[in-house]
PDB file of N, CA and C in Angstrom:
ATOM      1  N   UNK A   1      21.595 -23.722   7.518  1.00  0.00           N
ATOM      2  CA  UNK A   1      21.335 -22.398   7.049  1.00  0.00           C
ATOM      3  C   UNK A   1      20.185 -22.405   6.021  1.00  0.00           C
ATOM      4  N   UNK A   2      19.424 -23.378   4.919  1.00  0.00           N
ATOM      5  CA  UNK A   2      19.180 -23.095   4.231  1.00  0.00           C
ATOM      6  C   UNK A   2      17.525 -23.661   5.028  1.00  0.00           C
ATOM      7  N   UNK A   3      17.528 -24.574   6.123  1.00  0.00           N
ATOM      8  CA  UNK A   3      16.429 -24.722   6.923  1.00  0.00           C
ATOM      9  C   UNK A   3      16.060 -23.088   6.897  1.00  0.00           C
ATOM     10  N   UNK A   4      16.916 -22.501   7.917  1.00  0.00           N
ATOM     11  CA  UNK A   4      16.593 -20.722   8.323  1.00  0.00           C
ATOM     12  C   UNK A   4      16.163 -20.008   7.437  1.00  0.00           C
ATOM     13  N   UNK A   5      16.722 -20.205   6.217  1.00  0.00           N
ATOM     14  CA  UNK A   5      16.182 -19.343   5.281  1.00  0.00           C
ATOM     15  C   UNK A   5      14.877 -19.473   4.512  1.00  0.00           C
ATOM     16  N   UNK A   6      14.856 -20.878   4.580  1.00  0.00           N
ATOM     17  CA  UNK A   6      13.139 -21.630   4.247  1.00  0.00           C
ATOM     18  C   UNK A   6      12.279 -20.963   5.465  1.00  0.00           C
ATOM     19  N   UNK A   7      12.667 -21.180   6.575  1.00  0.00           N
ATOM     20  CA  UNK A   7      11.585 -20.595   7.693  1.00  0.00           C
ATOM     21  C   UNK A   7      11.119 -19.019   7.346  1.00  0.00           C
ATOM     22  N   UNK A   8      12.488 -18.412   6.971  1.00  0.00           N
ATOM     23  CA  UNK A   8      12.265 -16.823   6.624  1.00  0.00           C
ATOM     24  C   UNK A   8      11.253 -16.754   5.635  1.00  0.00           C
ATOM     25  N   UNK A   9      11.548 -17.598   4.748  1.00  0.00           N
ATOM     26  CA  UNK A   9      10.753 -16.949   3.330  1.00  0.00           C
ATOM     27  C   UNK A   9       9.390 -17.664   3.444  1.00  0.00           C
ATOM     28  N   UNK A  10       8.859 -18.549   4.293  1.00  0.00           N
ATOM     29  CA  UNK A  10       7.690 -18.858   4.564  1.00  0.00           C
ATOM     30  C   UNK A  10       7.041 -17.872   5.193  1.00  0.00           C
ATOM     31  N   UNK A  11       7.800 -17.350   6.354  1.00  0.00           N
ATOM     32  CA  UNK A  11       7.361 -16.354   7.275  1.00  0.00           C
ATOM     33  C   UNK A  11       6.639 -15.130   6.469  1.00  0.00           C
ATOM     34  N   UNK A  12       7.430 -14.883   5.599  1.00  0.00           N
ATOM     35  CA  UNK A  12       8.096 -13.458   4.874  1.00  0.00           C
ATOM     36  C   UNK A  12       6.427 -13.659   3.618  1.00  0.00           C
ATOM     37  N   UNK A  13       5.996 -14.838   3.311  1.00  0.00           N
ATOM     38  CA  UNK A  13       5.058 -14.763   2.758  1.00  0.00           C
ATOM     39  C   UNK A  13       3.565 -14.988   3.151  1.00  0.00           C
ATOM     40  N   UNK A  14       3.944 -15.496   4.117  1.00  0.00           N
ATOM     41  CA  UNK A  14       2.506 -15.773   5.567  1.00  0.00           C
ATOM     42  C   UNK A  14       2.371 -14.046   5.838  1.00  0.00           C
ATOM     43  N   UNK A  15       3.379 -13.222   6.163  1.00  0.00           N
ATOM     44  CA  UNK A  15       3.319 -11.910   6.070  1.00  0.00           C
ATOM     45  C   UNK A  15       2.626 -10.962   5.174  1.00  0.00           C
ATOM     46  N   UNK A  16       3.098 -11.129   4.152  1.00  0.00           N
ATOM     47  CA  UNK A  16       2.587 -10.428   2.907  1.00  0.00           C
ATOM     48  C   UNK A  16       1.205 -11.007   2.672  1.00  0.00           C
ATOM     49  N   UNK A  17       0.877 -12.291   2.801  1.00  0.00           N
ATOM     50  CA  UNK A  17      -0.696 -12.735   2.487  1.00  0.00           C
ATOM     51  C   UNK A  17      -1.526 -11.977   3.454  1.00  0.00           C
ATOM     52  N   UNK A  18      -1.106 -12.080   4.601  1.00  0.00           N
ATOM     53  CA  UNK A  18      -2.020 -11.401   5.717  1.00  0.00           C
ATOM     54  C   UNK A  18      -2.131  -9.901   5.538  1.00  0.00           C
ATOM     55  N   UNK A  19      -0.866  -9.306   5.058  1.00  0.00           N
ATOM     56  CA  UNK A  19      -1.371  -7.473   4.811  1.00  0.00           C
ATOM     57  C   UNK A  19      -2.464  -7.902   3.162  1.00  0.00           C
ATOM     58  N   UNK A  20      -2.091  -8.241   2.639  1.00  0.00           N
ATOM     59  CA  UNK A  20      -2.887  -8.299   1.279  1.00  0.00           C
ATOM     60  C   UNK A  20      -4.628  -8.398   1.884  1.00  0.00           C
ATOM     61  N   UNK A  21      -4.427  -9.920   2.677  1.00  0.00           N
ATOM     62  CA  UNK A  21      -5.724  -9.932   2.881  1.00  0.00           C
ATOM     63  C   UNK A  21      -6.162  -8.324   3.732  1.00  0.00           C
ATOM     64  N   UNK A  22      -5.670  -8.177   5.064  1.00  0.00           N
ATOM     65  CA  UNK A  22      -5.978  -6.968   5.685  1.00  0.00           C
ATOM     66  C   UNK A  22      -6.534  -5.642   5.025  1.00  0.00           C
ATOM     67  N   UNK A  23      -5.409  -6.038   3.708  1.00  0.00           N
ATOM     68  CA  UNK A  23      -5.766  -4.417   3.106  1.00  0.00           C
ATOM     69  C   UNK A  23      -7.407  -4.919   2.144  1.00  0.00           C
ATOM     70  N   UNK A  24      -7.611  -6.301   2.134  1.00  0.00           N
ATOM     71  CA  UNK A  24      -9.062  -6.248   1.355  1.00  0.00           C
ATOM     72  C   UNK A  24      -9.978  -5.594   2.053  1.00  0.00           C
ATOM     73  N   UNK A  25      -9.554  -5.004   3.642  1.00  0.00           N
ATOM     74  CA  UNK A  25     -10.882  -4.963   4.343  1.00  0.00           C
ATOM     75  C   UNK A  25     -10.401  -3.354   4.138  1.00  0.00           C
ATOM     76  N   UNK A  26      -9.755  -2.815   3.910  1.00  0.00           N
ATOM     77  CA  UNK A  26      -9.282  -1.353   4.701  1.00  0.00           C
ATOM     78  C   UNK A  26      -9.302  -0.479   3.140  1.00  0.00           C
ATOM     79  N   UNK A  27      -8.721  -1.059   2.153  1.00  0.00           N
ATOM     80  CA  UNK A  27      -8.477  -0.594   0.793  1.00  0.00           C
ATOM     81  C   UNK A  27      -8.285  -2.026  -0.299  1.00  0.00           C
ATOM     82  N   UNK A  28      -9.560  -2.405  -0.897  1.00  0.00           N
ATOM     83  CA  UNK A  28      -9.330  -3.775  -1.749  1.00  0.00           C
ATOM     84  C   UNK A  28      -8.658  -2.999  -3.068  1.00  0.00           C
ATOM     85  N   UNK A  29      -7.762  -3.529  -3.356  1.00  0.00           N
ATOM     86  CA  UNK A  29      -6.528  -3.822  -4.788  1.00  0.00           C
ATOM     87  C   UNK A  29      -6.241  -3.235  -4.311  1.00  0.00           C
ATOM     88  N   UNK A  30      -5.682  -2.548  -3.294  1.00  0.00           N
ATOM     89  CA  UNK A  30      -4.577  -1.327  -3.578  1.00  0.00           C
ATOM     90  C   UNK A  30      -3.099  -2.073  -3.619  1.00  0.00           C
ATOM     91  N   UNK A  31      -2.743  -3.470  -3.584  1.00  0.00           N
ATOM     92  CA  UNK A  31      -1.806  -4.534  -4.377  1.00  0.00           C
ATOM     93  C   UNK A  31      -1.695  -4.372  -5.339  1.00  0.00           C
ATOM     94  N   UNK A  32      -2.831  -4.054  -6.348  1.00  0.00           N
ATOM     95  CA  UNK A  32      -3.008  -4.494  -8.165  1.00  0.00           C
ATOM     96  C   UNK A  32      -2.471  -3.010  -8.701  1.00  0.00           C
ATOM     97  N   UNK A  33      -2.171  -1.459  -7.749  1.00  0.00           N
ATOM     98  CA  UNK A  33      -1.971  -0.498  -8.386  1.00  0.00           C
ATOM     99  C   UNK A  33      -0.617  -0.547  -9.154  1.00  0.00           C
ATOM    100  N   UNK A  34      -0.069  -1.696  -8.732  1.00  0.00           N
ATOM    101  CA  UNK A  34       1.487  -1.267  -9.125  1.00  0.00           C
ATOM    102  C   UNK A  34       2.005  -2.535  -9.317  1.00  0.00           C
ATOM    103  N   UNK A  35       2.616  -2.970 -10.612  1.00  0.00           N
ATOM    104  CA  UNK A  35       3.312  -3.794 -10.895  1.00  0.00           C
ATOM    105  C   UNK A  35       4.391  -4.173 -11.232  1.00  0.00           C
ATOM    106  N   UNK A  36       5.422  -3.248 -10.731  1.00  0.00           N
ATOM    107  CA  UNK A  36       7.038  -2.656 -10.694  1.00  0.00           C
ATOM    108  C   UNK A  36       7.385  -4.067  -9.948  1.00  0.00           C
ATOM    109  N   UNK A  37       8.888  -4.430 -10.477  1.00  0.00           N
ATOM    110  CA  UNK A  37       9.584  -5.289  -8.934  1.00  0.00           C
ATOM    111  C   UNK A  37       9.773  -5.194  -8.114  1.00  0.00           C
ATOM    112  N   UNK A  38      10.501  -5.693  -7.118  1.00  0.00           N
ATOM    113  CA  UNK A  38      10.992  -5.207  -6.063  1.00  0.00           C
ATOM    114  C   UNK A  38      12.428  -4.963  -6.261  1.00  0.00           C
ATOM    115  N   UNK A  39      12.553  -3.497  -5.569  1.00  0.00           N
ATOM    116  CA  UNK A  39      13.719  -3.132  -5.608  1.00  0.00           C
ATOM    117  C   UNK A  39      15.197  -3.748  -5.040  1.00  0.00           C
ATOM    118  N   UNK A  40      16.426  -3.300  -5.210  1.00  0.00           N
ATOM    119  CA  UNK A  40      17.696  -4.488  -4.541  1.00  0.00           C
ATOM    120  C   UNK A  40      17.318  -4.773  -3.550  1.00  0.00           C
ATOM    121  N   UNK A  41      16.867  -3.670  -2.757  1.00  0.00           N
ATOM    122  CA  UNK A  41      16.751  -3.359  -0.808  1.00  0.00           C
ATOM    123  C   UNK A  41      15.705  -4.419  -0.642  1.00  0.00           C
ATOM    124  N   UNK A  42      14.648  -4.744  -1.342  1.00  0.00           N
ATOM    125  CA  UNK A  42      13.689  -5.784  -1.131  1.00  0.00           C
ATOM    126  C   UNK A  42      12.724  -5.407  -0.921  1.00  0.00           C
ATOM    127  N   UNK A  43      12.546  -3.416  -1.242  1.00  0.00           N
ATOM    128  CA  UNK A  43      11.294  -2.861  -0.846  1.00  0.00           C
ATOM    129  C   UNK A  43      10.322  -2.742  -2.671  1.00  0.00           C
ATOM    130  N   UNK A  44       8.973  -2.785  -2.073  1.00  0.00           N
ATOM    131  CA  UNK A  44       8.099  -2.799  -3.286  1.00  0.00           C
ATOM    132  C   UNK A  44       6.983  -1.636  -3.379  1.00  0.00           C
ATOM    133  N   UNK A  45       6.461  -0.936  -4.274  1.00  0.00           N
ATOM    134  CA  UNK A  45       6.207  -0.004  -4.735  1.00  0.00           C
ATOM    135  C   UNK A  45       4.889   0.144  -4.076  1.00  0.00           C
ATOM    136  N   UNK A  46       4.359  -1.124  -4.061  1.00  0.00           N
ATOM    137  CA  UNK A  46       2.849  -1.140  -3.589  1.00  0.00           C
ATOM    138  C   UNK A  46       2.618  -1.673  -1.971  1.00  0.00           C
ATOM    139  N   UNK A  47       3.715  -2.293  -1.233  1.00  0.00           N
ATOM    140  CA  UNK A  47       4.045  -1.991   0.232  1.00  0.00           C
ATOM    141  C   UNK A  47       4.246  -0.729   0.646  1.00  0.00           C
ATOM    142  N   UNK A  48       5.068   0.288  -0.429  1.00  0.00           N
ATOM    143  CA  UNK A  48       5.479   1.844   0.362  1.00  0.00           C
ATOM    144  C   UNK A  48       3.876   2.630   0.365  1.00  0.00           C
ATOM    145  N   UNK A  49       3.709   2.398  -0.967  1.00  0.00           N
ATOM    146  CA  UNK A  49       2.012   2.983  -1.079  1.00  0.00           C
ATOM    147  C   UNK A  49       1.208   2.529   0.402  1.00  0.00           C
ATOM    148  N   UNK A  50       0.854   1.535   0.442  1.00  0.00           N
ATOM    149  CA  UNK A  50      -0.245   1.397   1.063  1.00  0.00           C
ATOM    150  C   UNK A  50       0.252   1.510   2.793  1.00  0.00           C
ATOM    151  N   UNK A  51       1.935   1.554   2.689  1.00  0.00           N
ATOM    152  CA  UNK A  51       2.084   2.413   4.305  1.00  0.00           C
ATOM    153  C   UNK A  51       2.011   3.637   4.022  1.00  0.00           C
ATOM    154  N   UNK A  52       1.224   5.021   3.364  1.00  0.00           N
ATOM    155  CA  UNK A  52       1.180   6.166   3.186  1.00  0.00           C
ATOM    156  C   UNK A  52      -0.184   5.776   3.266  1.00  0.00           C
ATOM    157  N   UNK A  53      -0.778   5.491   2.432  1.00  0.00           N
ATOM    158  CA  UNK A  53      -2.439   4.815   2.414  1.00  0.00           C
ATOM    159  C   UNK A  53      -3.056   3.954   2.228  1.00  0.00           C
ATOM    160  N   UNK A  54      -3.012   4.033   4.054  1.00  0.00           N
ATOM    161  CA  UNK A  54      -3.341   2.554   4.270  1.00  0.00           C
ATOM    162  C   UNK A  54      -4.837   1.997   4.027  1.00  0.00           C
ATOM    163  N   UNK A  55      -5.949   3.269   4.294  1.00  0.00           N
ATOM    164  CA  UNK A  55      -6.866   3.634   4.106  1.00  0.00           C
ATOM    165  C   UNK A  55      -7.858   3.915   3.061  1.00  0.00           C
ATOM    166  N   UNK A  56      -8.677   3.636   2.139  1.00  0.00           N
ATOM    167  CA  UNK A  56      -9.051   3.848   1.203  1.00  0.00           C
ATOM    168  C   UNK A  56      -9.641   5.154   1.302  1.00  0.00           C
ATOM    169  N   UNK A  57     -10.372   5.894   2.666  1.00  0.00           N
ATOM    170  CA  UNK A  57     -10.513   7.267   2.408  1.00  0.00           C
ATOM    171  C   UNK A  57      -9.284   8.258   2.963  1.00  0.00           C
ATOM    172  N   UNK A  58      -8.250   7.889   2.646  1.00  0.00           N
ATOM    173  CA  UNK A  58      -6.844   8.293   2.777  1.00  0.00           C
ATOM    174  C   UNK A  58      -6.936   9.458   1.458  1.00  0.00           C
ATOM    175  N   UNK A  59      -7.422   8.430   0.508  1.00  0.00           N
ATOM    176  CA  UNK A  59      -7.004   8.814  -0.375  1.00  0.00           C
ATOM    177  C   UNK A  59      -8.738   9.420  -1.245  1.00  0.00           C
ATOM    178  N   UNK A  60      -9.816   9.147  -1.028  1.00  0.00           N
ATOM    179  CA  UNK A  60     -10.593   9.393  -1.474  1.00  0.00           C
ATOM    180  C   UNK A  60     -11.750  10.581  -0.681  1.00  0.00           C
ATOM    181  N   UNK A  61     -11.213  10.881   0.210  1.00  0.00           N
ATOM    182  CA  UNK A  61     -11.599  12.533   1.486  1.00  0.00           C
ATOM    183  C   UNK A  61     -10.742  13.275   0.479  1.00  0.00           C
ATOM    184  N   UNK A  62      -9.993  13.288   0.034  1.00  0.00           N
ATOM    185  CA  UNK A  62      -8.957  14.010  -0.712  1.00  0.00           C
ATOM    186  C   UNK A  62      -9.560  14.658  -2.456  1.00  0.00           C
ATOM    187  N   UNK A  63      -9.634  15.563  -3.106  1.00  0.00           N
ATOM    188  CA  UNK A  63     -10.041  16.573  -4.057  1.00  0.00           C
ATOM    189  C   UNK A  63      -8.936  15.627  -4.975  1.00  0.00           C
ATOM    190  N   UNK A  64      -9.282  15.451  -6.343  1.00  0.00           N
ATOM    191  CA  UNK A  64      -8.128  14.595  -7.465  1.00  0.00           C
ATOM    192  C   UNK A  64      -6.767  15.736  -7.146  1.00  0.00           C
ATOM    193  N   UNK A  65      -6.461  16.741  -7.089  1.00  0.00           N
ATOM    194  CA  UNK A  65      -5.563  17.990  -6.912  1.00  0.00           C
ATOM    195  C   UNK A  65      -4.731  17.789  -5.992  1.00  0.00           C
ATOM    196  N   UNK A  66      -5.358  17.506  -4.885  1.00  0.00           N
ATOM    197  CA  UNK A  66      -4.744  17.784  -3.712  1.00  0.00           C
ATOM    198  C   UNK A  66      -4.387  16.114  -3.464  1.00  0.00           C
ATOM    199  N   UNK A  67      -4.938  15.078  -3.683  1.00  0.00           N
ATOM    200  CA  UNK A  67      -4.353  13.691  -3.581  1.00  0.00           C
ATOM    201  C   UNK A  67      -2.680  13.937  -4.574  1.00  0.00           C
ATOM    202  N   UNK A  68      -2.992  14.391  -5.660  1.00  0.00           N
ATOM    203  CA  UNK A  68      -2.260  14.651  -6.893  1.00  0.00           C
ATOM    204  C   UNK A  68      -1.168  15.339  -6.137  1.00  0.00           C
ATOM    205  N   UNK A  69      -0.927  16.254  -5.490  1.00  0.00           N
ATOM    206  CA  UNK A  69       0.242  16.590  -4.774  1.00  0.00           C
ATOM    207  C   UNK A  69       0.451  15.912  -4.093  1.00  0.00           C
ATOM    208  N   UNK A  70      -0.643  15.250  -3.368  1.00  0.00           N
ATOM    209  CA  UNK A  70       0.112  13.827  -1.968  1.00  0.00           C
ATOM    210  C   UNK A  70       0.681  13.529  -2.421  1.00  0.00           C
ATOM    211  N   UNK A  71       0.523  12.560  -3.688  1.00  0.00           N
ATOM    212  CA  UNK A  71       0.955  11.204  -3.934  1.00  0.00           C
ATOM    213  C   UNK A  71       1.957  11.780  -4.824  1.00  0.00           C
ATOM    214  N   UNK A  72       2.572  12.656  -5.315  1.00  0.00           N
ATOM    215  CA  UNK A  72       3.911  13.543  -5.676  1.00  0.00           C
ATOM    216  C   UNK A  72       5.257  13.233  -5.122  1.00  0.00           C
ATOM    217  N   UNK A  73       4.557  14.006  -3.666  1.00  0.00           N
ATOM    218  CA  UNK A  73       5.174  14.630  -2.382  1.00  0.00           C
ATOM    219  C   UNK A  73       5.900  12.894  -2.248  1.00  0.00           C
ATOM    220  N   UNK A  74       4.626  11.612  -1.932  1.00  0.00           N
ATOM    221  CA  UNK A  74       5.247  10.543  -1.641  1.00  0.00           C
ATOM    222  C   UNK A  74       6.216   9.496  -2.468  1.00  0.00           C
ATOM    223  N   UNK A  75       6.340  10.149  -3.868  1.00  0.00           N
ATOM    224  CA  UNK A  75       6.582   9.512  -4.477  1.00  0.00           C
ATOM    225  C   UNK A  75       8.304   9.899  -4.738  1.00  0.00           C
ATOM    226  N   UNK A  76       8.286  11.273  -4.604  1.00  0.00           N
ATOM    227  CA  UNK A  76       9.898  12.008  -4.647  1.00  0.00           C
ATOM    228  C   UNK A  76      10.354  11.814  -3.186  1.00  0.00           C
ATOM    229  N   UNK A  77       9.459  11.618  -2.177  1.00  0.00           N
ATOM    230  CA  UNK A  77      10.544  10.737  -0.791  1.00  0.00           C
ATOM    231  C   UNK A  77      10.912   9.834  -1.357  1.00  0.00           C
ATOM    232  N   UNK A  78       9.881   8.656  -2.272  1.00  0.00           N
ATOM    233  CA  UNK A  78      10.734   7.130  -2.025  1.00  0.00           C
ATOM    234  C   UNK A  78      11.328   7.177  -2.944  1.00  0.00           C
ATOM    235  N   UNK A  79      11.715   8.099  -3.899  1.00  0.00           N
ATOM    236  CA  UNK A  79      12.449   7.721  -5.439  1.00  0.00           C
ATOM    237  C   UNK A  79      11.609   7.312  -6.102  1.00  0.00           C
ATOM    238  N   UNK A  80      10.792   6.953  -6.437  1.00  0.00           N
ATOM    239  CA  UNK A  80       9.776   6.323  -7.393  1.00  0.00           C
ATOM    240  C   UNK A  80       9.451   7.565  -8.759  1.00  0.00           C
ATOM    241  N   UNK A  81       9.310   7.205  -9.355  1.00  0.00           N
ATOM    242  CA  UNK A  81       8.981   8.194 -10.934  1.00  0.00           C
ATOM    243  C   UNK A  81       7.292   8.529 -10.778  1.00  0.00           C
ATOM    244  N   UNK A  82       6.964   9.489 -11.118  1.00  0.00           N
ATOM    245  CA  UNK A  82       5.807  10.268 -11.380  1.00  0.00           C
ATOM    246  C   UNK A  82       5.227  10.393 -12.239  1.00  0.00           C
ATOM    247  N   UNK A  83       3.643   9.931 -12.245  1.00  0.00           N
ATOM    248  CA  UNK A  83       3.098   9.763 -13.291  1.00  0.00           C
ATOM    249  C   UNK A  83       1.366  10.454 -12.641  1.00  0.00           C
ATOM    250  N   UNK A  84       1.341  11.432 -13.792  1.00  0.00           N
ATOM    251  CA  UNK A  84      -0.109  12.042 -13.277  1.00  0.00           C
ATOM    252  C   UNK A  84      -1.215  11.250 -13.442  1.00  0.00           C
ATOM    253  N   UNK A  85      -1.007  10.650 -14.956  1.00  0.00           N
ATOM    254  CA  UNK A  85      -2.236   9.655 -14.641  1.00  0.00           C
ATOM    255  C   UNK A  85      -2.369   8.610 -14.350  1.00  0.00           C
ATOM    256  N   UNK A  86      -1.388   8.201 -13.303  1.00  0.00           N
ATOM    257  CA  UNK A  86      -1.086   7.214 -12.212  1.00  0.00           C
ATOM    258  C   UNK A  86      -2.274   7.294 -11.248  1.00  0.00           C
ATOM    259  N   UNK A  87      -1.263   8.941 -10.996  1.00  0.00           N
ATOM    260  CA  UNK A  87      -2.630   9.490  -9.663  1.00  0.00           C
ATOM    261  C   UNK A  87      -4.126   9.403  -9.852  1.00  0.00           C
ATOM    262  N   UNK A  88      -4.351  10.138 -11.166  1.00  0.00           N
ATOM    263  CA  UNK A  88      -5.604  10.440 -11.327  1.00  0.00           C
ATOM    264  C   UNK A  88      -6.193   8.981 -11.509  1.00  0.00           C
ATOM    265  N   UNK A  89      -5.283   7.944 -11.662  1.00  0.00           N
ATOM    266  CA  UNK A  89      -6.390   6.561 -11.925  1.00  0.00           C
ATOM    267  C   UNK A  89      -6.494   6.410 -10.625  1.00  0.00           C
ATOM    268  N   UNK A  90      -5.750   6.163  -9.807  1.00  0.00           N
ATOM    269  CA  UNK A  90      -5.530   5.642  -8.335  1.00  0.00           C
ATOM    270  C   UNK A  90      -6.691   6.259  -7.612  1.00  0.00           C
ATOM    271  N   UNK A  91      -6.776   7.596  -8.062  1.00  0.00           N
ATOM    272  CA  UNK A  91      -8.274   8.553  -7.014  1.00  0.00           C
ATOM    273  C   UNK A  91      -9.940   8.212  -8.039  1.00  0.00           C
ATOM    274  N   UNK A  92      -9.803   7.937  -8.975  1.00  0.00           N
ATOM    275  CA  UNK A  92     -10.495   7.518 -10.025  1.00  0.00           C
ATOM    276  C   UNK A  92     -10.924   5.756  -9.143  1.00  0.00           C
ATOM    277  N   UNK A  93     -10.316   5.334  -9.330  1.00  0.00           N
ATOM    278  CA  UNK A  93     -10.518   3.491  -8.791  1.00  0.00           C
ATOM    279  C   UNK A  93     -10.821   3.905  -7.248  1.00  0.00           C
ATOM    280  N   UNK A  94     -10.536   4.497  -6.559  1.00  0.00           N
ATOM    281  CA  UNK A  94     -11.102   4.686  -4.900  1.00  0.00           C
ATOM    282  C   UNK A  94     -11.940   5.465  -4.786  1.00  0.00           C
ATOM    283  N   UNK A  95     -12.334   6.029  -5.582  1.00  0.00           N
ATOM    284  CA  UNK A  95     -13.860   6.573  -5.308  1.00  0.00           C
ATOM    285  C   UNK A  95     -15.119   5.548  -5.462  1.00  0.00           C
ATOM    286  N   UNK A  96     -14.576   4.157  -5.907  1.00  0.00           N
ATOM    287  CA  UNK A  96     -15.763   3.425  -6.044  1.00  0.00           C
ATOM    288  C   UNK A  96     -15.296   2.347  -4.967  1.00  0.00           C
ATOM    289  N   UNK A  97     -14.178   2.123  -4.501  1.00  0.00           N
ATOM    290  CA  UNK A  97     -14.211   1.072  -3.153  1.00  0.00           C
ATOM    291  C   UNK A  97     -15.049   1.742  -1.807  1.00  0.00           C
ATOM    292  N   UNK A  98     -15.237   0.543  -1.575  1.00  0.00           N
ATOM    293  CA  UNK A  98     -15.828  -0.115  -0.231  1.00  0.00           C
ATOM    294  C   UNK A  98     -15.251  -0.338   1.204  1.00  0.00           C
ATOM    295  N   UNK A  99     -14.614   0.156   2.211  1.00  0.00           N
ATOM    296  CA  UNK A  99     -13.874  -0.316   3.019  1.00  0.00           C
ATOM    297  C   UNK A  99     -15.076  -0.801   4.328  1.00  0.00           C
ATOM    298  N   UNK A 100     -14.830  -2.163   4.694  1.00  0.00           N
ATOM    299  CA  UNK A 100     -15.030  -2.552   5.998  1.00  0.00           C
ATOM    300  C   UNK A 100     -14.853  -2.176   7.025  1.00  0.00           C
ATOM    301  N   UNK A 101     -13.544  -2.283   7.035  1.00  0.00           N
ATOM    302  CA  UNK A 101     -12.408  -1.640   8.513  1.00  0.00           C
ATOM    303  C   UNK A 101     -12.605  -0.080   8.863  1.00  0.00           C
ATOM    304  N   UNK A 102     -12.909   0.686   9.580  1.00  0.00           N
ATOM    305  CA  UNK A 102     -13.125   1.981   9.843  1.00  0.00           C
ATOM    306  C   UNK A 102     -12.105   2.918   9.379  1.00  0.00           C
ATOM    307  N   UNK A 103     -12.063   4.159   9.254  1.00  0.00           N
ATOM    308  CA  UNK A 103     -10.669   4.331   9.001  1.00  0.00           C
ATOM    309  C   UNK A 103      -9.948   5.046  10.872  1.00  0.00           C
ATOM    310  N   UNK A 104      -9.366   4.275  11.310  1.00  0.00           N
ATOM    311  CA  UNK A 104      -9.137   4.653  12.895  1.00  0.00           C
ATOM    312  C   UNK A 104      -7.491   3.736  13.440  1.00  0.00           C
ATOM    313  N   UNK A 105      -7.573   4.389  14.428  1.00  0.00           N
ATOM    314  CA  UNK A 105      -5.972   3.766  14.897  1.00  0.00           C
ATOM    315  C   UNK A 105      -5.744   2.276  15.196  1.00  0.00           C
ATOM    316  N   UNK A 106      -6.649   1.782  15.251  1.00  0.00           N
ATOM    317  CA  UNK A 106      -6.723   0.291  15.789  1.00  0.00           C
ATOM    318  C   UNK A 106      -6.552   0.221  13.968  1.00  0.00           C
ATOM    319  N   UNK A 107      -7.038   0.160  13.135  1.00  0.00           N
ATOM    320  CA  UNK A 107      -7.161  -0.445  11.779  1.00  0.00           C
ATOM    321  C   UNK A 107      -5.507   0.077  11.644  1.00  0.00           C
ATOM    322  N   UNK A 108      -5.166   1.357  11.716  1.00  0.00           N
ATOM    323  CA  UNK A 108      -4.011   1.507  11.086  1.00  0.00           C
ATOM    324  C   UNK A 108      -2.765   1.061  11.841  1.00  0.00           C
ATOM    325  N   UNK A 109      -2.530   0.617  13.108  1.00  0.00           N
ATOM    326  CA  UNK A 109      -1.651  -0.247  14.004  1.00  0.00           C
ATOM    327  C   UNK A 109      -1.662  -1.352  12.722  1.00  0.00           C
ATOM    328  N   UNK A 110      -2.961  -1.895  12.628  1.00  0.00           N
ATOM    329  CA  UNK A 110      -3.023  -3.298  12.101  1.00  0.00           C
ATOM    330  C   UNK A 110      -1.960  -3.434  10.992  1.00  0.00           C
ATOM    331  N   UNK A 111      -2.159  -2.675   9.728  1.00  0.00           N
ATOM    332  CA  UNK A 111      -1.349  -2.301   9.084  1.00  0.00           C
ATOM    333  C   UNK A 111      -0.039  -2.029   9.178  1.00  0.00           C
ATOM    334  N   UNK A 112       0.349  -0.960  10.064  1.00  0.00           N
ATOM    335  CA  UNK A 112       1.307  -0.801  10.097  1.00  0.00           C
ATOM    336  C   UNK A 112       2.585  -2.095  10.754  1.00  0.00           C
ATOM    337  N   UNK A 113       1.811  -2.681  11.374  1.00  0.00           N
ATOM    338  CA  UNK A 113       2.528  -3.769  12.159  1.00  0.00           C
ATOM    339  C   UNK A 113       2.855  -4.969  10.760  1.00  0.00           C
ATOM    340  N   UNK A 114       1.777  -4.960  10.055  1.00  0.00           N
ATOM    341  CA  UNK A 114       2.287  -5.891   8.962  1.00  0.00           C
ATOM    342  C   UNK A 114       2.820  -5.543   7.793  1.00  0.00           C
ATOM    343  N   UNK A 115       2.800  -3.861   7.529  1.00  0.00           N
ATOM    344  CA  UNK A 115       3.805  -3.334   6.726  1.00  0.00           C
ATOM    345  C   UNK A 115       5.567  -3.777   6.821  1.00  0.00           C
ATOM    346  N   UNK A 116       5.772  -3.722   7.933  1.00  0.00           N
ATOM    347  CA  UNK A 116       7.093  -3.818   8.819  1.00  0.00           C
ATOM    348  C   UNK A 116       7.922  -5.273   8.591  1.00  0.00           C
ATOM    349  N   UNK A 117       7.079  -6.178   8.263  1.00  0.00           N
ATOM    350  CA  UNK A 117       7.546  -7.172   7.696  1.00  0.00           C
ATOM    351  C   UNK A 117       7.802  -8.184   6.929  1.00  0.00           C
TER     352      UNK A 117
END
């Protein structure tokens, strides 16, 4: 059993390196926005984020106002606490990234497939 569970948690971090890296091409730091733990369930603040936006012009096509209600809206689904000048840094720091990756369905499959695990 404790073989299995070594395989998991190798897996489980070969996982997470690969969305980290992925998201350098699609949205770089959007990892560094949040430095909360992970919750009992094993979910983390800055995995739920970046499956809402995955995209760096997700969030930066968006008016500071109207991101400012997105990221509200997403934050009272997951339980997470609200902080305005959370938002306003978060649209503040993505107006100056760079994305590689297009923003399109093939990029966001990519993501989403490595959100998932």
């Amino acid at each position: 059993m404790s073989r299995q569970f070594g395989l998991y948690m190798a897996h489980k971090t070969a996982m997470k390196n690969n969305l980290i890296a992925l998201l350098d091409q699609t949205y770089p730091g959007a990892n560094d926005f949040f430095d909360s733990p992970a919750r009992s369930d094993g979910s983390q603040k800055w995995v739920d984020f970046v499956h809402a936006y995955w995209h760096v012009d997700r969030v930066r096509s968006k008016s500071l106002k109207a991101f400012t209600e997105s990221y509200q809206n997403w934050r009272r689904r997951k339980s997470y606490n609200f902080s305005e000048e959370k938002a306003e840094k978060i649209h503040r720091l993505s107006s100056d990234l760079i994305a590689v990756f297009p923003k399109d369905d093939n990029t966001r499959t990519l993501v989403g497939r490595l959100w998932r695990c």
